[in-house]
PDB file of N, CA and C in Angstrom:
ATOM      1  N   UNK A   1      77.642  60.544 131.357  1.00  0.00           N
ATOM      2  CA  UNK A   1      78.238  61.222 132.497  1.00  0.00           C
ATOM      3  C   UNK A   1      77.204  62.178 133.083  1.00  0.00           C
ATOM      4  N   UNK A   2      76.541  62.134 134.244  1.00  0.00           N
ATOM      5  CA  UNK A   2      76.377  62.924 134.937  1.00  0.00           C
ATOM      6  C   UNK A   2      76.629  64.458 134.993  1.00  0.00           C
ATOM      7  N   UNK A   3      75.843  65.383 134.478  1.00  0.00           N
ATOM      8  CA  UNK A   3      76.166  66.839 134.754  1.00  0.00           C
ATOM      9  C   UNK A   3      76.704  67.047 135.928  1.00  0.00           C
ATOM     10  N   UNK A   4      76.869  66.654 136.774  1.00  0.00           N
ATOM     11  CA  UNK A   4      77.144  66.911 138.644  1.00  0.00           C
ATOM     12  C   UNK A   4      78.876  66.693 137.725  1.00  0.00           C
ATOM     13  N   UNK A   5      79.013  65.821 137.380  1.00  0.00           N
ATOM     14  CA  UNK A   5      80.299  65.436 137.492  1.00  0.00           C
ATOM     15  C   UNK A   5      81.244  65.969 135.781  1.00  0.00           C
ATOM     16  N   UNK A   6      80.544  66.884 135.352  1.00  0.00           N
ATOM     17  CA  UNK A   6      80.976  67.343 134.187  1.00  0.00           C
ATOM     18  C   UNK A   6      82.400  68.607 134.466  1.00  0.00           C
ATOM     19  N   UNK A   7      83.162  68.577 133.928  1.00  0.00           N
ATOM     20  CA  UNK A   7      84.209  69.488 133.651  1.00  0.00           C
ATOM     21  C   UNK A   7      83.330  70.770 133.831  1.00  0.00           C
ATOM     22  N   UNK A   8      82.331  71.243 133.075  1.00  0.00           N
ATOM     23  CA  UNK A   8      81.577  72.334 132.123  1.00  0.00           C
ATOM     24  C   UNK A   8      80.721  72.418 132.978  1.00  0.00           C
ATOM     25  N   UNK A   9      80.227  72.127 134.077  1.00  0.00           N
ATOM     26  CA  UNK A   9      79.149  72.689 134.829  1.00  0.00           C
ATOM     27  C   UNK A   9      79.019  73.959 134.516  1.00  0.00           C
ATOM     28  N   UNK A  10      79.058  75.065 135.145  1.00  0.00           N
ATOM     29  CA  UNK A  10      79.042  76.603 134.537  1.00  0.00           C
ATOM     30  C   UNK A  10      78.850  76.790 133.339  1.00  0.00           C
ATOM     31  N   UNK A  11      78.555  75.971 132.643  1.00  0.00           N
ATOM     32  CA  UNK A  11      78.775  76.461 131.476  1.00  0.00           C
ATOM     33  C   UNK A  11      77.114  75.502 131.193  1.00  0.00           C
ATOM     34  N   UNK A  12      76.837  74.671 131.772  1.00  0.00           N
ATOM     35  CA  UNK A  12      75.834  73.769 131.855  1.00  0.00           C
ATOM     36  C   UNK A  12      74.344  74.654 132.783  1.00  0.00           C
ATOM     37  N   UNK A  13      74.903  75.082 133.826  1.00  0.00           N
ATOM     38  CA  UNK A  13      73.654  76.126 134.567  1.00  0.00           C
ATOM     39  C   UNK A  13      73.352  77.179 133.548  1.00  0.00           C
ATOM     40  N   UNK A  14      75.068  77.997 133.028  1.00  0.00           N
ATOM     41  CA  UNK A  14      74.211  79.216 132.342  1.00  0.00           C
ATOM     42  C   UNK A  14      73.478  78.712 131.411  1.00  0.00           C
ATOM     43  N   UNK A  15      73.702  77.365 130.644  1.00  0.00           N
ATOM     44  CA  UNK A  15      73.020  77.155 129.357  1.00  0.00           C
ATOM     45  C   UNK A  15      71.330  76.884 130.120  1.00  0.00           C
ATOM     46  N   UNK A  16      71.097  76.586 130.776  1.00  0.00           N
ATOM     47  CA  UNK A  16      69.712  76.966 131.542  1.00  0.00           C
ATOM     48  C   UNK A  16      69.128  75.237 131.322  1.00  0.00           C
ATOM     49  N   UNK A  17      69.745  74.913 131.707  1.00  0.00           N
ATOM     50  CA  UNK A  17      69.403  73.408 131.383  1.00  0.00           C
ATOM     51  C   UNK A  17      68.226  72.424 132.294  1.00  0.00           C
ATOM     52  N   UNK A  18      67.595  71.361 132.313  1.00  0.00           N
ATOM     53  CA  UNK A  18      66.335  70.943 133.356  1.00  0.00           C
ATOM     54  C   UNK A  18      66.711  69.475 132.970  1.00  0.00           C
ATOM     55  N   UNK A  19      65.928  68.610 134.269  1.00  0.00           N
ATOM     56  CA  UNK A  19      65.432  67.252 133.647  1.00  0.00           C
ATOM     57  C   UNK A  19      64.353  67.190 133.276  1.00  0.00           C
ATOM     58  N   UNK A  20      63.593  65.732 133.322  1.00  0.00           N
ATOM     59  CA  UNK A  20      62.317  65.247 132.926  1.00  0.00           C
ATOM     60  C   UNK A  20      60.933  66.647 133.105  1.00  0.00           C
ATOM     61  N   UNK A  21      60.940  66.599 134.259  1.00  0.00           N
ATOM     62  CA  UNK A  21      59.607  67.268 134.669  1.00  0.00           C
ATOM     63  C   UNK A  21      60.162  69.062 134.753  1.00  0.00           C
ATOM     64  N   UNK A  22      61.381  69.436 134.426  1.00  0.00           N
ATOM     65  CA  UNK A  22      61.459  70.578 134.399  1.00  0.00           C
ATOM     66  C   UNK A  22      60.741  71.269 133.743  1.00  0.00           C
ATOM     67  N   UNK A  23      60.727  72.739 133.681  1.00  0.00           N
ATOM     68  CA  UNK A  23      60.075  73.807 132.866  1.00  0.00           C
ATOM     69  C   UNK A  23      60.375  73.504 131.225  1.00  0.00           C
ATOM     70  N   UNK A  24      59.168  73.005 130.247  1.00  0.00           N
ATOM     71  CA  UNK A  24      59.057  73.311 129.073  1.00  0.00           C
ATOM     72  C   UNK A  24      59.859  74.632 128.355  1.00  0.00           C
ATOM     73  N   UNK A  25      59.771  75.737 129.211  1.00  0.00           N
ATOM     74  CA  UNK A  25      60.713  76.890 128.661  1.00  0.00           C
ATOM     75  C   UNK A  25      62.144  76.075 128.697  1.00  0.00           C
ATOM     76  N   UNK A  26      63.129  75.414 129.374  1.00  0.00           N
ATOM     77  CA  UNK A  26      64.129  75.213 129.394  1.00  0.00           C
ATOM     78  C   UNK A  26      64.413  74.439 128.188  1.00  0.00           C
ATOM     79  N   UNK A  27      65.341  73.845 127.782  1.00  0.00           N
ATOM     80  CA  UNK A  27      65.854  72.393 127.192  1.00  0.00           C
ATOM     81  C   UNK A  27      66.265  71.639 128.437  1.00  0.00           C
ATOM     82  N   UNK A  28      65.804  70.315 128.130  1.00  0.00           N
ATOM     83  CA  UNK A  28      66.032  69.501 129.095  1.00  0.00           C
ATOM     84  C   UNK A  28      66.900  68.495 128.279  1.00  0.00           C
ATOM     85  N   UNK A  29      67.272  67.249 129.127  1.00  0.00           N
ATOM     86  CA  UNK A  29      67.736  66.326 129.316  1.00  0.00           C
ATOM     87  C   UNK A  29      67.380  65.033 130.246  1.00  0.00           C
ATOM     88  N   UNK A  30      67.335  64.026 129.980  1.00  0.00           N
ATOM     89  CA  UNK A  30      67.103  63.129 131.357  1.00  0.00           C
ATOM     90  C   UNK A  30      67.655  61.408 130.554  1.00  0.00           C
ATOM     91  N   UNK A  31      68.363  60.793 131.771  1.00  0.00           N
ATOM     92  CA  UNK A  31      68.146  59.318 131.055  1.00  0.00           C
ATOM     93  C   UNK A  31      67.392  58.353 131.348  1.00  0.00           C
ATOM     94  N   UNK A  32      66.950  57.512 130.018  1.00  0.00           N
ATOM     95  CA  UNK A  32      65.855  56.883 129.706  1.00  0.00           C
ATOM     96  C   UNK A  32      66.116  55.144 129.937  1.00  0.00           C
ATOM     97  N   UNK A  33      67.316  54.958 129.708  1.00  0.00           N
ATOM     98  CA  UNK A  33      67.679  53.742 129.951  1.00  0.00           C
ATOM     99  C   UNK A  33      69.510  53.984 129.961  1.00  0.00           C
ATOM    100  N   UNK A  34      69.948  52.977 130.118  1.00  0.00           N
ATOM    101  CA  UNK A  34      71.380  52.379 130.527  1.00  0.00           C
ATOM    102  C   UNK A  34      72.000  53.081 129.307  1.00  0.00           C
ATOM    103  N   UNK A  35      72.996  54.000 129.293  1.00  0.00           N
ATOM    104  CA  UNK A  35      73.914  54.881 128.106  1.00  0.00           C
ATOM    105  C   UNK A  35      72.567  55.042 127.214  1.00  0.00           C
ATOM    106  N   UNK A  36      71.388  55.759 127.524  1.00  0.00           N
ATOM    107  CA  UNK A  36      70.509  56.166 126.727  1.00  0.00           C
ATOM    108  C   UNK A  36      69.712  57.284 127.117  1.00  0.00           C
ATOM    109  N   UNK A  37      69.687  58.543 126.811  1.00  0.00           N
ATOM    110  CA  UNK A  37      69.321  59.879 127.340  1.00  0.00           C
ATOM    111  C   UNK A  37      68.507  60.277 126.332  1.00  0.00           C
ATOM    112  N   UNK A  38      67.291  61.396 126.837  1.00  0.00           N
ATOM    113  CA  UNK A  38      66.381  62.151 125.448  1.00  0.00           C
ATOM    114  C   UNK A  38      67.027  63.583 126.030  1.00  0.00           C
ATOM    115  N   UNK A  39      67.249  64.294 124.941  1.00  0.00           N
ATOM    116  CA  UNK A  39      67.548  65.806 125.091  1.00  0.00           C
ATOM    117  C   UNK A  39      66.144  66.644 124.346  1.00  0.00           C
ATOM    118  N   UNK A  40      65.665  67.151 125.259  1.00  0.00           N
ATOM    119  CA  UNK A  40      64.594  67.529 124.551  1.00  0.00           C
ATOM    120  C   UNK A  40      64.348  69.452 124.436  1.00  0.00           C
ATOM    121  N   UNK A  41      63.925  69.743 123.546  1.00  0.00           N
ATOM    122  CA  UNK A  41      64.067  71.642 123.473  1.00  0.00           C
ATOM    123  C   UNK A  41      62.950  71.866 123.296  1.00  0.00           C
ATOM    124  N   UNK A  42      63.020  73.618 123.914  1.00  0.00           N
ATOM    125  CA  UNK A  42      61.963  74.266 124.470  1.00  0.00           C
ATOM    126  C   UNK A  42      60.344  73.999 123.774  1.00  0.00           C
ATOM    127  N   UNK A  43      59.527  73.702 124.668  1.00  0.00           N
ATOM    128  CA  UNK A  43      58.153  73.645 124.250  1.00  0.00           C
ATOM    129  C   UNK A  43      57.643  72.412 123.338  1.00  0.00           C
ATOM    130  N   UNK A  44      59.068  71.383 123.684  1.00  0.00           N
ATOM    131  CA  UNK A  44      58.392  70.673 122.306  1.00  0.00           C
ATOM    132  C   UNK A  44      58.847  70.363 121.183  1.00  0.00           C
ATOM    133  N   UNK A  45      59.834  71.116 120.515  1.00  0.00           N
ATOM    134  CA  UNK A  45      59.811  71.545 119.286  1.00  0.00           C
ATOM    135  C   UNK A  45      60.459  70.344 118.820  1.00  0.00           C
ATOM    136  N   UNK A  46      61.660  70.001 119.280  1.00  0.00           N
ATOM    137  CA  UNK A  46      62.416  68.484 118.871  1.00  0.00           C
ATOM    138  C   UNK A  46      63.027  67.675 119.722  1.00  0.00           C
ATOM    139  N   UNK A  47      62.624  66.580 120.122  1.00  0.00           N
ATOM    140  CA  UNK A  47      63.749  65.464 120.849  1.00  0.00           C
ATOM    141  C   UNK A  47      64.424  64.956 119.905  1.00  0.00           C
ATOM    142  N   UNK A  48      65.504  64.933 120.879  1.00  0.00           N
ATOM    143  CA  UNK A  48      66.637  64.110 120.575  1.00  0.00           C
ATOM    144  C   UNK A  48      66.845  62.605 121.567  1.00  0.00           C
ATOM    145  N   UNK A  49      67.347  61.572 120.963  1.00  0.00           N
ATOM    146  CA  UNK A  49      67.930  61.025 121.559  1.00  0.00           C
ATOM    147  C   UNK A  49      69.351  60.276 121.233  1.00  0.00           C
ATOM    148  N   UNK A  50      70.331  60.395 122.738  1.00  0.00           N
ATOM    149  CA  UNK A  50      71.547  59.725 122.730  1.00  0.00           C
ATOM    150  C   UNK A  50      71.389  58.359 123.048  1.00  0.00           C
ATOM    151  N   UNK A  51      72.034  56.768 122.416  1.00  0.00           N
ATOM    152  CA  UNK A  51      72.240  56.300 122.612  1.00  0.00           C
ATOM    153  C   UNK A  51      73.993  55.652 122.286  1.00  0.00           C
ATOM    154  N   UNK A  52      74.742  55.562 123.728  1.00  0.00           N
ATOM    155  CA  UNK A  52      76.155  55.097 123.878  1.00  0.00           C
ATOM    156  C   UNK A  52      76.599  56.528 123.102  1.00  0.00           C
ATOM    157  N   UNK A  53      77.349  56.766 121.877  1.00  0.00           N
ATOM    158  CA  UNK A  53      77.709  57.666 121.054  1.00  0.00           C
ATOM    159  C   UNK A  53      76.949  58.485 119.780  1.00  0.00           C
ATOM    160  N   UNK A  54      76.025  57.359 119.969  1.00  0.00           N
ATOM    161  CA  UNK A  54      75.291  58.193 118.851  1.00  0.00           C
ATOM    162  C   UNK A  54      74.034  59.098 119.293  1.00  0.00           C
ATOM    163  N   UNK A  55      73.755  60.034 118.020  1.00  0.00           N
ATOM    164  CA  UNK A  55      72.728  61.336 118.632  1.00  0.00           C
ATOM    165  C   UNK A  55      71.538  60.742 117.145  1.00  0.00           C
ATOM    166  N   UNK A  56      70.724  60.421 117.632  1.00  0.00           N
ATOM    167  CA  UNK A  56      69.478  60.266 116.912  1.00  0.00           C
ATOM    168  C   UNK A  56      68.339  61.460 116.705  1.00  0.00           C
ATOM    169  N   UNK A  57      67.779  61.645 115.396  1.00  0.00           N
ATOM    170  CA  UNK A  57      66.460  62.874 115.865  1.00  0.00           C
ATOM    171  C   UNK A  57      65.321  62.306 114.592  1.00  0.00           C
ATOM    172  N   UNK A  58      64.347  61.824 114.892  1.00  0.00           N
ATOM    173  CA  UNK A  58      63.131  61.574 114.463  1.00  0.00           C
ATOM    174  C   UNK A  58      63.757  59.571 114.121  1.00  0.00           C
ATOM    175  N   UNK A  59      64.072  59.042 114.527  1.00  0.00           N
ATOM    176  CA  UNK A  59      64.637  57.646 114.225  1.00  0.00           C
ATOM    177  C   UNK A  59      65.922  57.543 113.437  1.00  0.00           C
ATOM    178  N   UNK A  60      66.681  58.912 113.184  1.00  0.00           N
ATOM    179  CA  UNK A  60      68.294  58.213 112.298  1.00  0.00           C
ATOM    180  C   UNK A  60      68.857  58.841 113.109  1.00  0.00           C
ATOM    181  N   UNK A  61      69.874  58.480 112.823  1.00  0.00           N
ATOM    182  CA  UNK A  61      71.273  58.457 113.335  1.00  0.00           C
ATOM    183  C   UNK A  61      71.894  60.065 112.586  1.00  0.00           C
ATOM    184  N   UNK A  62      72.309  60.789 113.619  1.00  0.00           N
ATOM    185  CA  UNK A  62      72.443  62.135 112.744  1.00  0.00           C
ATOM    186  C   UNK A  62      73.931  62.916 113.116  1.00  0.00           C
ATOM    187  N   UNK A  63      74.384  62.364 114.672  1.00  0.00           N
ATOM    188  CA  UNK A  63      76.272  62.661 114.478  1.00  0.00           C
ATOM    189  C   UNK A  63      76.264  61.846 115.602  1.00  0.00           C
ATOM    190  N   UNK A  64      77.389  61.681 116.272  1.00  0.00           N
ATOM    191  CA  UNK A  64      78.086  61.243 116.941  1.00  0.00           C
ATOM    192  C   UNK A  64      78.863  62.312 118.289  1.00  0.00           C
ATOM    193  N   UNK A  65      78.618  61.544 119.522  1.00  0.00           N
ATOM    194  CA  UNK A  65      79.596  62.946 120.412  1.00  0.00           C
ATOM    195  C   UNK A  65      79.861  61.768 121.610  1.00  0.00           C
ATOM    196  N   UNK A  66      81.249  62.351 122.295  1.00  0.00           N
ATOM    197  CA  UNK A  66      81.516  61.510 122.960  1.00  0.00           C
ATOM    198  C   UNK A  66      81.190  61.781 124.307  1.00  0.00           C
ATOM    199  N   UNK A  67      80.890  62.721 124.759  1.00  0.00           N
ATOM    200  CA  UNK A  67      80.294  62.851 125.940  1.00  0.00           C
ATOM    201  C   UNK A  67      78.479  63.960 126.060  1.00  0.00           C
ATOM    202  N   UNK A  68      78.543  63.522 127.115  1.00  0.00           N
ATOM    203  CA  UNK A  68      77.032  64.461 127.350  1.00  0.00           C
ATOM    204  C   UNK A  68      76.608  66.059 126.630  1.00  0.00           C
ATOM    205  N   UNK A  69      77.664  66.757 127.230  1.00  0.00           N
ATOM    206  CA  UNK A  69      78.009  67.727 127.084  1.00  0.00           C
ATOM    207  C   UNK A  69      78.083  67.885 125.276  1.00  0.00           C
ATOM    208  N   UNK A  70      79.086  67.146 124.515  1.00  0.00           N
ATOM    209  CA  UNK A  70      79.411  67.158 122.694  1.00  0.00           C
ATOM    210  C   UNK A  70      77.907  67.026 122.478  1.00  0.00           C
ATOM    211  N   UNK A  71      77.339  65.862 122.714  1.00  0.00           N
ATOM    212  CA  UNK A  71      75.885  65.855 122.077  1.00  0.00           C
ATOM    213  C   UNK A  71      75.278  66.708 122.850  1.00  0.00           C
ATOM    214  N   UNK A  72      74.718  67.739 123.710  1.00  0.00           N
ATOM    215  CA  UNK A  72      73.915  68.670 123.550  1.00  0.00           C
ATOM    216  C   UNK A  72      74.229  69.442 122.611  1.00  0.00           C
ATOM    217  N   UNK A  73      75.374  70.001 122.930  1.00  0.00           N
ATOM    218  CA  UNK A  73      76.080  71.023 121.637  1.00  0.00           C
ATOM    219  C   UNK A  73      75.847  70.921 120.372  1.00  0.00           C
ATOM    220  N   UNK A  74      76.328  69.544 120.449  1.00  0.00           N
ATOM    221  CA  UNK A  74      75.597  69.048 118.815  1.00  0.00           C
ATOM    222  C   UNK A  74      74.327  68.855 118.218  1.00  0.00           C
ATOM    223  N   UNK A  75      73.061  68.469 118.901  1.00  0.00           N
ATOM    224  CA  UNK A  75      71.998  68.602 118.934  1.00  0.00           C
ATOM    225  C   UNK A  75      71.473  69.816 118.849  1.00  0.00           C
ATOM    226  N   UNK A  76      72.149  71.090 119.652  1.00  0.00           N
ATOM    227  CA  UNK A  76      71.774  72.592 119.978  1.00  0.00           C
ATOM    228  C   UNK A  76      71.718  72.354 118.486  1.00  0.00           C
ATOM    229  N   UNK A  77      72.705  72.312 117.750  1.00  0.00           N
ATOM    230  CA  UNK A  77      73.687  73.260 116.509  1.00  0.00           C
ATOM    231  C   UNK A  77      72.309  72.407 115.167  1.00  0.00           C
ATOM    232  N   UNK A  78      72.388  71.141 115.822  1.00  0.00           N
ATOM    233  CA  UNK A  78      71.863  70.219 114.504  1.00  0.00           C
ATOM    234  C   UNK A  78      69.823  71.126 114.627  1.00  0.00           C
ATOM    235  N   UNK A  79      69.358  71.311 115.731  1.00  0.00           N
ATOM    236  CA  UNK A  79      68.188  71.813 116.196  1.00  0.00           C
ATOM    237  C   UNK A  79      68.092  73.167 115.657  1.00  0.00           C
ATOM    238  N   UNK A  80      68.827  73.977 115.391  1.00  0.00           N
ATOM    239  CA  UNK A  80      68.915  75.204 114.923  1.00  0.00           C
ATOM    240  C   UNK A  80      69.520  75.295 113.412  1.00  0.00           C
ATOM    241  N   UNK A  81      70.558  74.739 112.660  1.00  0.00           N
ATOM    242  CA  UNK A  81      70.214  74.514 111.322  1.00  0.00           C
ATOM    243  C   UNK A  81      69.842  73.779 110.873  1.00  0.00           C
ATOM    244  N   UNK A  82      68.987  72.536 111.336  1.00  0.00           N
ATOM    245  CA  UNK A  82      68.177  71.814 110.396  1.00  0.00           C
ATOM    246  C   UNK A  82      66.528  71.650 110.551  1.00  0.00           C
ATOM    247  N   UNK A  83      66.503  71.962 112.056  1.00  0.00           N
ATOM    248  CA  UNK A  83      64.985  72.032 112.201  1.00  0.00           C
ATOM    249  C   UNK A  83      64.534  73.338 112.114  1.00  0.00           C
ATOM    250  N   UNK A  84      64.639  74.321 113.074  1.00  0.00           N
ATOM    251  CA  UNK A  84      64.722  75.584 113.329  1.00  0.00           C
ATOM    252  C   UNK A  84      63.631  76.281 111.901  1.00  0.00           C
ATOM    253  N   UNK A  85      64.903  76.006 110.400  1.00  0.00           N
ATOM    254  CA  UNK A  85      64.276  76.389 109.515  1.00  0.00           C
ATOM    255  C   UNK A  85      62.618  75.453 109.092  1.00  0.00           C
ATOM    256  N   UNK A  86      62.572  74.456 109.312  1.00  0.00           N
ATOM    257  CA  UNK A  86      61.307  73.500 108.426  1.00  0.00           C
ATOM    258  C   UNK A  86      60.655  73.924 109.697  1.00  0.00           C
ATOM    259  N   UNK A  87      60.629  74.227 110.424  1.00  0.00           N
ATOM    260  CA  UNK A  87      58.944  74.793 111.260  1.00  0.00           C
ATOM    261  C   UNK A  87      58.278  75.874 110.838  1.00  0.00           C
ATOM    262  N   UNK A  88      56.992  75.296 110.763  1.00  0.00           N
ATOM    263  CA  UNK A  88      56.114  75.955 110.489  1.00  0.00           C
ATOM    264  C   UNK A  88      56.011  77.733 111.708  1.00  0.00           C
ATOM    265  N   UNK A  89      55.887  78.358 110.959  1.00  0.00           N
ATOM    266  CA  UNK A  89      55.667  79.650 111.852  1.00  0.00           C
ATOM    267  C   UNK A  89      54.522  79.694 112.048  1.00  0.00           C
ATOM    268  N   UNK A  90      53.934  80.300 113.545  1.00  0.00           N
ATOM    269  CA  UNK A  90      52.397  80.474 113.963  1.00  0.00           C
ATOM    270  C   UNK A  90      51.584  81.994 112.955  1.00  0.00           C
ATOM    271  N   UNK A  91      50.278  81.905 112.364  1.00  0.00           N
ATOM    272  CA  UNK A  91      49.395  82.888 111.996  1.00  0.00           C
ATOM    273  C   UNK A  91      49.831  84.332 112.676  1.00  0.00           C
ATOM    274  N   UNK A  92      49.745  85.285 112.799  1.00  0.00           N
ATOM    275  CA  UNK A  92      50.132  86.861 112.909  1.00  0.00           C
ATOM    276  C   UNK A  92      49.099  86.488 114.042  1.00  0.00           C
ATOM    277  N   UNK A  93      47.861  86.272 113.462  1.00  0.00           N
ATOM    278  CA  UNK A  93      46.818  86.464 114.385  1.00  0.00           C
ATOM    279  C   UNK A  93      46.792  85.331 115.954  1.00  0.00           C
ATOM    280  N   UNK A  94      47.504  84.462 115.313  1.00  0.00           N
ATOM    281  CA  UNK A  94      47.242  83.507 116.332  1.00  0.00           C
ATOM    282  C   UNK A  94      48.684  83.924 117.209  1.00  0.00           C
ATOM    283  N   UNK A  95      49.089  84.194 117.083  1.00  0.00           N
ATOM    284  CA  UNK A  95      50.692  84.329 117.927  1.00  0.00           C
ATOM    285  C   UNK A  95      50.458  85.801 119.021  1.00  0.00           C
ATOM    286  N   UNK A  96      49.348  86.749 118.219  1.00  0.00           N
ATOM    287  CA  UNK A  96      49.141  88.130 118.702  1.00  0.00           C
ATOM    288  C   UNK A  96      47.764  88.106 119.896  1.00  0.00           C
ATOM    289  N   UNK A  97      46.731  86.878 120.135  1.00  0.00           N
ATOM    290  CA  UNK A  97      45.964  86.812 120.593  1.00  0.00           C
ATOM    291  C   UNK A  97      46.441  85.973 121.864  1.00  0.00           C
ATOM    292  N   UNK A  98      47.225  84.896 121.801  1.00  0.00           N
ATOM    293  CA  UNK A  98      48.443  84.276 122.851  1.00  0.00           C
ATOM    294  C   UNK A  98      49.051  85.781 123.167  1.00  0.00           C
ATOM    295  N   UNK A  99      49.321  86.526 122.724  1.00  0.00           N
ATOM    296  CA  UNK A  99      50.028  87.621 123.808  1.00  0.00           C
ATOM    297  C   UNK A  99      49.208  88.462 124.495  1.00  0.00           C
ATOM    298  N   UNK A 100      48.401  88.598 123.361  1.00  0.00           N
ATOM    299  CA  UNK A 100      46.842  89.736 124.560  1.00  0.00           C
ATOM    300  C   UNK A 100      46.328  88.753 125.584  1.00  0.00           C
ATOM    301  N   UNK A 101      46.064  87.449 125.449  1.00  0.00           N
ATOM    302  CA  UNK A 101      45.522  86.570 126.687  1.00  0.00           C
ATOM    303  C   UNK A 101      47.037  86.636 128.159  1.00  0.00           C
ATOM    304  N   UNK A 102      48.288  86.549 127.600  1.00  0.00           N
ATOM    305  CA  UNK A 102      48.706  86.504 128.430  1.00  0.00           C
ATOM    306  C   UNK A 102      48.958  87.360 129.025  1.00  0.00           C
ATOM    307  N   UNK A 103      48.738  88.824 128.911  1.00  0.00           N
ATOM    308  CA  UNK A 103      48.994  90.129 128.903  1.00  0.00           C
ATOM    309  C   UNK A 103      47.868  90.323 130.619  1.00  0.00           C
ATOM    310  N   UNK A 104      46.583  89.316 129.667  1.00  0.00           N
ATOM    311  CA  UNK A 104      45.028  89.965 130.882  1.00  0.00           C
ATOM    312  C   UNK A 104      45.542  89.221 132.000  1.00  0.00           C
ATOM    313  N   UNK A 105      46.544  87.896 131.796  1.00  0.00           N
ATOM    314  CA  UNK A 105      46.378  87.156 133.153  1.00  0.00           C
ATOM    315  C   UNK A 105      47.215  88.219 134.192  1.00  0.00           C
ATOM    316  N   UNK A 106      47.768  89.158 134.104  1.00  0.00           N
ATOM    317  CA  UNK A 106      48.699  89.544 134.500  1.00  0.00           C
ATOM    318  C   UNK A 106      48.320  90.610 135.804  1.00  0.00           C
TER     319      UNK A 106
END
């Protein structure tokens, strides 16, 4: 289903949502083929993909949602307690030198 045509719009803008070529800061969404969508989150960190009902993340099969809207949610939820924790955190130093560079562009 189409976000245009979702119940939850409002609830879809505040979640700050993009397609394909949107801003990396956002989570996006876009479809890839016929009942087949990638949901993808900020910077990278994990795609997802929906195909028909099912929500896939690295090649399995990981829940089920029946509309657009259930699998982001579900993906959000599955992206934050199951990946969230196994990432690697960036060096002190390396995370603090990304902020002084972005600091000079300014």
């Amino acid at each position: 289903m189409s976000v245009e045509r979702d119940g939850h719009l409002r609830r879809w803008l505040a979640f700050g949502y993009g397609g394909k070529t949107s801003s990396p800061g956002t989570w996006r969404y876009w479809k890839t083929a016929e009942r087949t969508w990638t949901i993808a989150f900020l910077h990278g960190l994990a795609e997802f993909e929906r195909r028909h009902r099912s929500i896939f993340y690295q090649g399995e099969e990981i829940l089920t949602a029946a509309t657009q809207w259930d699998a982001t949610w579900k993906a959000v939820g599955y992206f934050y307690s199951h990946v969230v924790p196994k990432l690697q955190a960036l060096p002190m130093n390396q995370s603090r030198s990304a902020f002084d560079s972005s600091r000079a562009m300014t």
